[in-house]
C-alpha atoms as a PDB file:
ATOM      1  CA  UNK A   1     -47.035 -69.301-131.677  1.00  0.00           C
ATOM      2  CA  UNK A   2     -45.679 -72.437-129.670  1.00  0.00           C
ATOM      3  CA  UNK A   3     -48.656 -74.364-127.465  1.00  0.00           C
ATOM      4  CA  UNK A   4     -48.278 -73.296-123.810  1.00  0.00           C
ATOM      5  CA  UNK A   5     -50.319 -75.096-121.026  1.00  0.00           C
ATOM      6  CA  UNK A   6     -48.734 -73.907-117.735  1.00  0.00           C
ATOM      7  CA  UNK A   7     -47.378 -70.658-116.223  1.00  0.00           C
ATOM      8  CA  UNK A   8     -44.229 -71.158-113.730  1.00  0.00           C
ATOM      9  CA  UNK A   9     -43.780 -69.056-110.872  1.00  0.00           C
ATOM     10  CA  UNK A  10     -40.497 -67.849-109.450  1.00  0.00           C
ATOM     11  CA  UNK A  11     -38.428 -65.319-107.710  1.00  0.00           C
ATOM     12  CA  UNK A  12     -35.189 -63.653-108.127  1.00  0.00           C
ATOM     13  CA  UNK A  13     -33.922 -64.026-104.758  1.00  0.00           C
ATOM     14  CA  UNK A  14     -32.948 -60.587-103.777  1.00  0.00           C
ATOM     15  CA  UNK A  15     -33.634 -58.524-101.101  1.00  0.00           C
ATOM     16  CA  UNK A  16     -36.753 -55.980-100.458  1.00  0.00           C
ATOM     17  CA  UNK A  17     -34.207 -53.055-100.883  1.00  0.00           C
ATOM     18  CA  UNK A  18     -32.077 -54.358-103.506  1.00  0.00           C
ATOM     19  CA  UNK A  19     -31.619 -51.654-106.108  1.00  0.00           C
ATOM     20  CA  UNK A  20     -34.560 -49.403-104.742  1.00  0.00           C
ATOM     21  CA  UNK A  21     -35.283 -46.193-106.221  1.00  0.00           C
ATOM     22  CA  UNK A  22     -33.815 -47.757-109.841  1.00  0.00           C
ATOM     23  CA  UNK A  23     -36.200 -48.460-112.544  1.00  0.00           C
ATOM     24  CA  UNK A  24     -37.549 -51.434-113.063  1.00  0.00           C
ATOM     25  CA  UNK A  25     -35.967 -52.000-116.460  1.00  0.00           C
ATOM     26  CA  UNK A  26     -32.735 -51.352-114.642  1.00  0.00           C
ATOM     27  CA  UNK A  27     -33.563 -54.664-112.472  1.00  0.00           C
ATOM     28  CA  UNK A  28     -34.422 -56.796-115.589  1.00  0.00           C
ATOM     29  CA  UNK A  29     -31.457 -55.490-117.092  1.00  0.00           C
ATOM     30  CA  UNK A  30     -29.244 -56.954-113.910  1.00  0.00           C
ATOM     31  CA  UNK A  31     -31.171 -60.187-114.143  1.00  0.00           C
ATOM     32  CA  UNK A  32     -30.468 -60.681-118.153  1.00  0.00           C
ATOM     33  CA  UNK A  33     -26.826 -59.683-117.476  1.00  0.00           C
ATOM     34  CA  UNK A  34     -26.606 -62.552-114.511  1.00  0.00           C
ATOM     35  CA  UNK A  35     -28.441 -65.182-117.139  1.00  0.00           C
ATOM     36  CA  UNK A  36     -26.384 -64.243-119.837  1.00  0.00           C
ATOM     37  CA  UNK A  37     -22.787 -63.252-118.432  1.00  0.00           C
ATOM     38  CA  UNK A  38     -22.882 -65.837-115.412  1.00  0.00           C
ATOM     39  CA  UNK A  39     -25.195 -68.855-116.884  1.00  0.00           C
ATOM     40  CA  UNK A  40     -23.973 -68.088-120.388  1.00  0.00           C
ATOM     41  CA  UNK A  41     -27.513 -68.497-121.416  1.00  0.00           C
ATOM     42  CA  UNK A  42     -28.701 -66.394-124.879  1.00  0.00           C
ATOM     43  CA  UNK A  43     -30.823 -64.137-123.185  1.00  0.00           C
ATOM     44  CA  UNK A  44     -32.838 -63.651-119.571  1.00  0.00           C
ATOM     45  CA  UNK A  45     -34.370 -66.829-118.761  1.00  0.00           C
ATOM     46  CA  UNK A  46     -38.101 -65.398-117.702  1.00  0.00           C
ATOM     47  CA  UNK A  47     -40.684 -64.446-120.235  1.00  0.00           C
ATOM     48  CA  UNK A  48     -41.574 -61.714-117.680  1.00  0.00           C
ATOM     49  CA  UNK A  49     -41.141 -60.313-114.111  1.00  0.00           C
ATOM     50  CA  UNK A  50     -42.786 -57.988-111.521  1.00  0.00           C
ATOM     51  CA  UNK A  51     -41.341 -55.405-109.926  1.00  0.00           C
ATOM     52  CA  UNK A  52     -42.094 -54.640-106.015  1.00  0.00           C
ATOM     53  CA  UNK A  53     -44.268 -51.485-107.208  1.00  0.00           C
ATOM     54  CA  UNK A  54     -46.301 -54.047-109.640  1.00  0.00           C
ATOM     55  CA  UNK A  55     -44.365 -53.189-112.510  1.00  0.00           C
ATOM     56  CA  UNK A  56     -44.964 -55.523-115.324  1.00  0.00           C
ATOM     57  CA  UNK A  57     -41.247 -56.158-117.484  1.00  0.00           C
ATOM     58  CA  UNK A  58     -40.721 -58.272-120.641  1.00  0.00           C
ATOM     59  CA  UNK A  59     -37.762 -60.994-120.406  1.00  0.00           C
ATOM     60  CA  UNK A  60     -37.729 -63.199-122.809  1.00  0.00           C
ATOM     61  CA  UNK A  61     -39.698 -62.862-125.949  1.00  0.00           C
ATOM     62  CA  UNK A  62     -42.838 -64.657-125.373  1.00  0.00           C
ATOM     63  CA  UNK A  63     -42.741 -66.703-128.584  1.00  0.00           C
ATOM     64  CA  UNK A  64     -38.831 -68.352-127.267  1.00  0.00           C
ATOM     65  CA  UNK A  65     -38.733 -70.910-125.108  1.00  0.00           C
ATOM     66  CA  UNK A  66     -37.441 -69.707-121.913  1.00  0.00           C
ATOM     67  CA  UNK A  67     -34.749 -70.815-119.624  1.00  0.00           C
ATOM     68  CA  UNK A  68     -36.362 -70.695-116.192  1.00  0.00           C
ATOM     69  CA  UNK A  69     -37.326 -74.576-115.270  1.00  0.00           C
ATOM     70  CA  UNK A  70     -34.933 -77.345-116.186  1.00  0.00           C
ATOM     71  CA  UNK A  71     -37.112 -79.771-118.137  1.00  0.00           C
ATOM     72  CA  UNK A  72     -40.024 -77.459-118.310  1.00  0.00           C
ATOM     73  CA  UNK A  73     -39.253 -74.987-120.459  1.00  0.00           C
ATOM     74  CA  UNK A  74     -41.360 -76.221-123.473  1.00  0.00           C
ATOM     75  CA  UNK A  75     -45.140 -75.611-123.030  1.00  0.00           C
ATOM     76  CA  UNK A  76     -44.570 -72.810-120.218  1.00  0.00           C
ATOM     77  CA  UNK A  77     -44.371 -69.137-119.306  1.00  0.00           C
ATOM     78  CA  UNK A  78     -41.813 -68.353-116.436  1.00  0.00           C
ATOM     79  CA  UNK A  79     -43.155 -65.030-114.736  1.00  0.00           C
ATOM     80  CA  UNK A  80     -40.550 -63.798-111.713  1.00  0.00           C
ATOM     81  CA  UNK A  81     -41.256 -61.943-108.615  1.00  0.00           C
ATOM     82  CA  UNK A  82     -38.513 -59.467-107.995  1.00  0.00           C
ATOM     83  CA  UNK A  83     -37.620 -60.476-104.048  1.00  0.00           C
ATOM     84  CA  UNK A  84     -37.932 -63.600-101.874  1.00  0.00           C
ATOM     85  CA  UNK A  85     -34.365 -63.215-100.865  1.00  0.00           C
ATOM     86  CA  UNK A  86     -34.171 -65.763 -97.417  1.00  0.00           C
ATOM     87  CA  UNK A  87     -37.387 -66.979 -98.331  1.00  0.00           C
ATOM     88  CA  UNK A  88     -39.017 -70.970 -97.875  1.00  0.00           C
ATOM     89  CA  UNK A  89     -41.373 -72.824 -99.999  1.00  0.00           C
ATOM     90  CA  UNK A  90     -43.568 -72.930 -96.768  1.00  0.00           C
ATOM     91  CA  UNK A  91     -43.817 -69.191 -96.406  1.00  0.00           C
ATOM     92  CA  UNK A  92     -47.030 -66.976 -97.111  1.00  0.00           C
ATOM     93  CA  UNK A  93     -46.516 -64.557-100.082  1.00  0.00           C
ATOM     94  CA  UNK A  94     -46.772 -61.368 -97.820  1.00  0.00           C
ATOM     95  CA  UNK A  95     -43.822 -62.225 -95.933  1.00  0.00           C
ATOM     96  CA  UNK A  96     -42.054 -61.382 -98.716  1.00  0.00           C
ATOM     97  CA  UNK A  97     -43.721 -59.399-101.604  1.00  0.00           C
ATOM     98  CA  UNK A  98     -46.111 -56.588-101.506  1.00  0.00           C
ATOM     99  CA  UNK A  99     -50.104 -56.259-102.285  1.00  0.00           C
ATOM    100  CA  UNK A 100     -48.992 -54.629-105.683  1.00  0.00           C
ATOM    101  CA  UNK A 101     -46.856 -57.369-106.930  1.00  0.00           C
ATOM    102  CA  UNK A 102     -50.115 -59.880-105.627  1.00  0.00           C
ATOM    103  CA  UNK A 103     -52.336 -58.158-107.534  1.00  0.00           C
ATOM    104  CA  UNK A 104     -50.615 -57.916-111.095  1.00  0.00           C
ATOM    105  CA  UNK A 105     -49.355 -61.512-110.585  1.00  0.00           C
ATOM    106  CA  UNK A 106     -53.299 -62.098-110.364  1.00  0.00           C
ATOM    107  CA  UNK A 107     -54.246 -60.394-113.496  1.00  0.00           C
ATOM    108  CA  UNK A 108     -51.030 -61.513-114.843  1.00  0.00           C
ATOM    109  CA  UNK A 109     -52.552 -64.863-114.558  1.00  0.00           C
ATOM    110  CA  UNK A 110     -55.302 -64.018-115.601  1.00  0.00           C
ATOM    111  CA  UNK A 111     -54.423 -62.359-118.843  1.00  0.00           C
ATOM    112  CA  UNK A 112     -52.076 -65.073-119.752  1.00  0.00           C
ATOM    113  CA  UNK A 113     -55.242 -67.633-119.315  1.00  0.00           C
ATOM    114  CA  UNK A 114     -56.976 -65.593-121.662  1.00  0.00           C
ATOM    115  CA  UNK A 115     -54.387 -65.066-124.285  1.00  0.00           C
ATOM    116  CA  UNK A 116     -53.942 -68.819-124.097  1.00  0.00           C
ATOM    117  CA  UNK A 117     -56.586 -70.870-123.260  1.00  0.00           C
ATOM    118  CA  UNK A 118     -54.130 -74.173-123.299  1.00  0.00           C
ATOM    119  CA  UNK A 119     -53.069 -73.141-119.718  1.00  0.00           C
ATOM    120  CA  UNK A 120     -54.323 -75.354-117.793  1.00  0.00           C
ATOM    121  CA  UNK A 121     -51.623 -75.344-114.822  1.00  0.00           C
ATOM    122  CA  UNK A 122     -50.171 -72.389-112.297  1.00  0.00           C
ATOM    123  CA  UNK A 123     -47.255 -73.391-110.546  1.00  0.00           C
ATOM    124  CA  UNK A 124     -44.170 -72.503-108.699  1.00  0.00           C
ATOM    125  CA  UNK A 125     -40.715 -73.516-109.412  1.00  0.00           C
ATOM    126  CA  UNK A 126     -40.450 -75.150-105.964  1.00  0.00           C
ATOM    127  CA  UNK A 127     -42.884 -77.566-107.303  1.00  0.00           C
ATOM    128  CA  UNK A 128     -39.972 -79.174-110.057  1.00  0.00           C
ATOM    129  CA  UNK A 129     -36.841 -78.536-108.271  1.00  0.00           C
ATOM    130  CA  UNK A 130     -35.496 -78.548-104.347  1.00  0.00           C
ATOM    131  CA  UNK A 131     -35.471 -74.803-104.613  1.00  0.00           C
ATOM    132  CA  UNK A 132     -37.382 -72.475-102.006  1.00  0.00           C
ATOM    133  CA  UNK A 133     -38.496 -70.633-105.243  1.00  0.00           C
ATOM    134  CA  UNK A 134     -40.706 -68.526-105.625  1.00  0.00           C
ATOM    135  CA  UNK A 135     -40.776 -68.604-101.625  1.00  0.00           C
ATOM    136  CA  UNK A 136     -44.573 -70.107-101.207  1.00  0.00           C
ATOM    137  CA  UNK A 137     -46.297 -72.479-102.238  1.00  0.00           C
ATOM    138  CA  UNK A 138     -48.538 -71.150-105.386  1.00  0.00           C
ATOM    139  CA  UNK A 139     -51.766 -73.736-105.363  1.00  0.00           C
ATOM    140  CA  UNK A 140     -51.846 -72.010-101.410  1.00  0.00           C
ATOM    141  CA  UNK A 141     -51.714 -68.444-102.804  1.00  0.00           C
ATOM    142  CA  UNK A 142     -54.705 -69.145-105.346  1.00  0.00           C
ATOM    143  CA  UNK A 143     -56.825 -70.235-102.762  1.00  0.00           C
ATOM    144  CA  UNK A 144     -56.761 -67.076-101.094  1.00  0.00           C
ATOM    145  CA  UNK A 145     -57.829 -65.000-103.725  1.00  0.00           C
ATOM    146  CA  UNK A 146     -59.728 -65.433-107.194  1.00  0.00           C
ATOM    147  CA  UNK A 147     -58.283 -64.932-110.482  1.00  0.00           C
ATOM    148  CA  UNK A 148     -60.096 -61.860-111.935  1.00  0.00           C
ATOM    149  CA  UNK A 149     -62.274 -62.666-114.552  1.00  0.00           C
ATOM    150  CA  UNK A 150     -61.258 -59.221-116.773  1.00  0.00           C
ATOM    151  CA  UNK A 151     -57.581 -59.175-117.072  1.00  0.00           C
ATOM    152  CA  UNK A 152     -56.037 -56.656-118.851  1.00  0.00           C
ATOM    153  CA  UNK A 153     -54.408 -57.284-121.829  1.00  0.00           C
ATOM    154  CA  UNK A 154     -50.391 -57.958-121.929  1.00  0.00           C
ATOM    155  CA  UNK A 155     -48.192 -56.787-125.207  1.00  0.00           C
ATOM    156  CA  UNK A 156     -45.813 -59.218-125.310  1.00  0.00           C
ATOM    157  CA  UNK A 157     -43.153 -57.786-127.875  1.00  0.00           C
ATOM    158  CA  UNK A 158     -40.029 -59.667-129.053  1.00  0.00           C
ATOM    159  CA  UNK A 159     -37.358 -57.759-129.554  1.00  0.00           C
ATOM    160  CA  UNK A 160     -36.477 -60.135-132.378  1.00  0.00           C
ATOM    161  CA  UNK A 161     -39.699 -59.500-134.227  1.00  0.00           C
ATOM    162  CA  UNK A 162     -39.580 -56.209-133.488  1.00  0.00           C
ATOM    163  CA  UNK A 163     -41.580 -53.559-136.647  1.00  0.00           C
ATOM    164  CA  UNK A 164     -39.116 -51.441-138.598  1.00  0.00           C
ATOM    165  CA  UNK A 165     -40.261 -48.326-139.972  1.00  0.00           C
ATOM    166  CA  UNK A 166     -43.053 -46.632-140.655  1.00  0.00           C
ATOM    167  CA  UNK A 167     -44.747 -49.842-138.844  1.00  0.00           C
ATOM    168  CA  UNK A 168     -42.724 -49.335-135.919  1.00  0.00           C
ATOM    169  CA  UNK A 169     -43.793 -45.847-135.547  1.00  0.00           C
ATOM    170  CA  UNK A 170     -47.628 -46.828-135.409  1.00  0.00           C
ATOM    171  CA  UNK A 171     -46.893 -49.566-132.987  1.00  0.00           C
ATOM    172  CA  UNK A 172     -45.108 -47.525-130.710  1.00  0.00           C
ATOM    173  CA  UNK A 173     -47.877 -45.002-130.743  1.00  0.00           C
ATOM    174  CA  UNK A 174     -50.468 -47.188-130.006  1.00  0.00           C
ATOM    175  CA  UNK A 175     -48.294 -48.829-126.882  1.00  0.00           C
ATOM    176  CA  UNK A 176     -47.979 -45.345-125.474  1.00  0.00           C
ATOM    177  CA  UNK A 177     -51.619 -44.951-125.788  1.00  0.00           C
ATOM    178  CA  UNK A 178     -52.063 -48.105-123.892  1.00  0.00           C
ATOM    179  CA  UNK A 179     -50.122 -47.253-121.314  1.00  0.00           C
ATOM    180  CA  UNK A 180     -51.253 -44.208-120.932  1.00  0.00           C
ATOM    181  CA  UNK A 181     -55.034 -45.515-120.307  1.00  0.00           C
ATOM    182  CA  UNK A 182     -53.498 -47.720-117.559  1.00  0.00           C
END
């Protein structure tokens, strides 16, 4: 497992309504194509993303550096926020994603601290690049709320590392247990 020490913060930069009603995998899926096909990039730069409902995705495999923060890649996790379309670094987080999304970025944060105790910073993209991105300012956001101290626990699967088999069969059962539970 590579050391990570910081979790990175952004936003995709659509609209509230873009691509409503569509799964959520659907949305990833348009993201990956726009990293791959128009950046030329080898797969979706974010490790993960949340969907306006709260809807935890998988980018990136966890274990790959991601593409998400020029010069920062090494070291971090880049987690999107589906939205922030028009947005400014100055603006509060509810102008421009919902309690759902605030609430499993939270635990996101929280599970991610847990999984790897290294992390030691929580930041936005705005903070390394003249971007409005992820549309507020994220030391601002934590000071509202606490970090829950039980976070659930996030699969992170690779699709390169992936079980075959027999293997694959148990794994997949146990996932649909899991979310099942949730």
């Amino acid at each position: 497992m590579r050391p990570i020490t910081e979790i990175i913060i952004h936003c995709s930069a659509t609209r509230p309504e873009w691509m409503e009603g569509r799964p959520s995998g659907d949305k990833r899926d348009e993201i990956r194509r726009w990293h791959v096909e128009g950046n030329g990039w080898a797969d979706i730069g974010y490790h993960d993303l949340i969907d306006r409902d709260g809807t935890l995705m998988t980018g990136r495999g966890i274990n790959r550096v991601g593409a998400h923060c020029k010069g920062h890649n090494a070291g971090t996790i880049g987690v999107c926020l589906i939205g922030g379309h028009g947005s400014s670094e100055l603006d509060e987080f509810e102008e421009h994603y919902t309690p759902e999304q605030d609430a499993a970025l939270r635990k996101y944060i929280a599970a991610q601290k847990q999984q790897f105790p290294s992390i030691s910073m929580i930041t936005g993209h705005n903070e390394y690049a003249a971007k409005a991105c992820p549309g507020f300012m994220v030391s601002e956001w934590m000071d509202d709320a606490p970090i829950p101290r039980t976070p659930e626990a996030i699969y992170h699967p690779d699709p390169a590392e992936e079980p075959q088999g027999f293997l694959a069969l148990i794994v997949s059962l146990i996932m649909a247990i899991f979310r099942r539970k949730k």
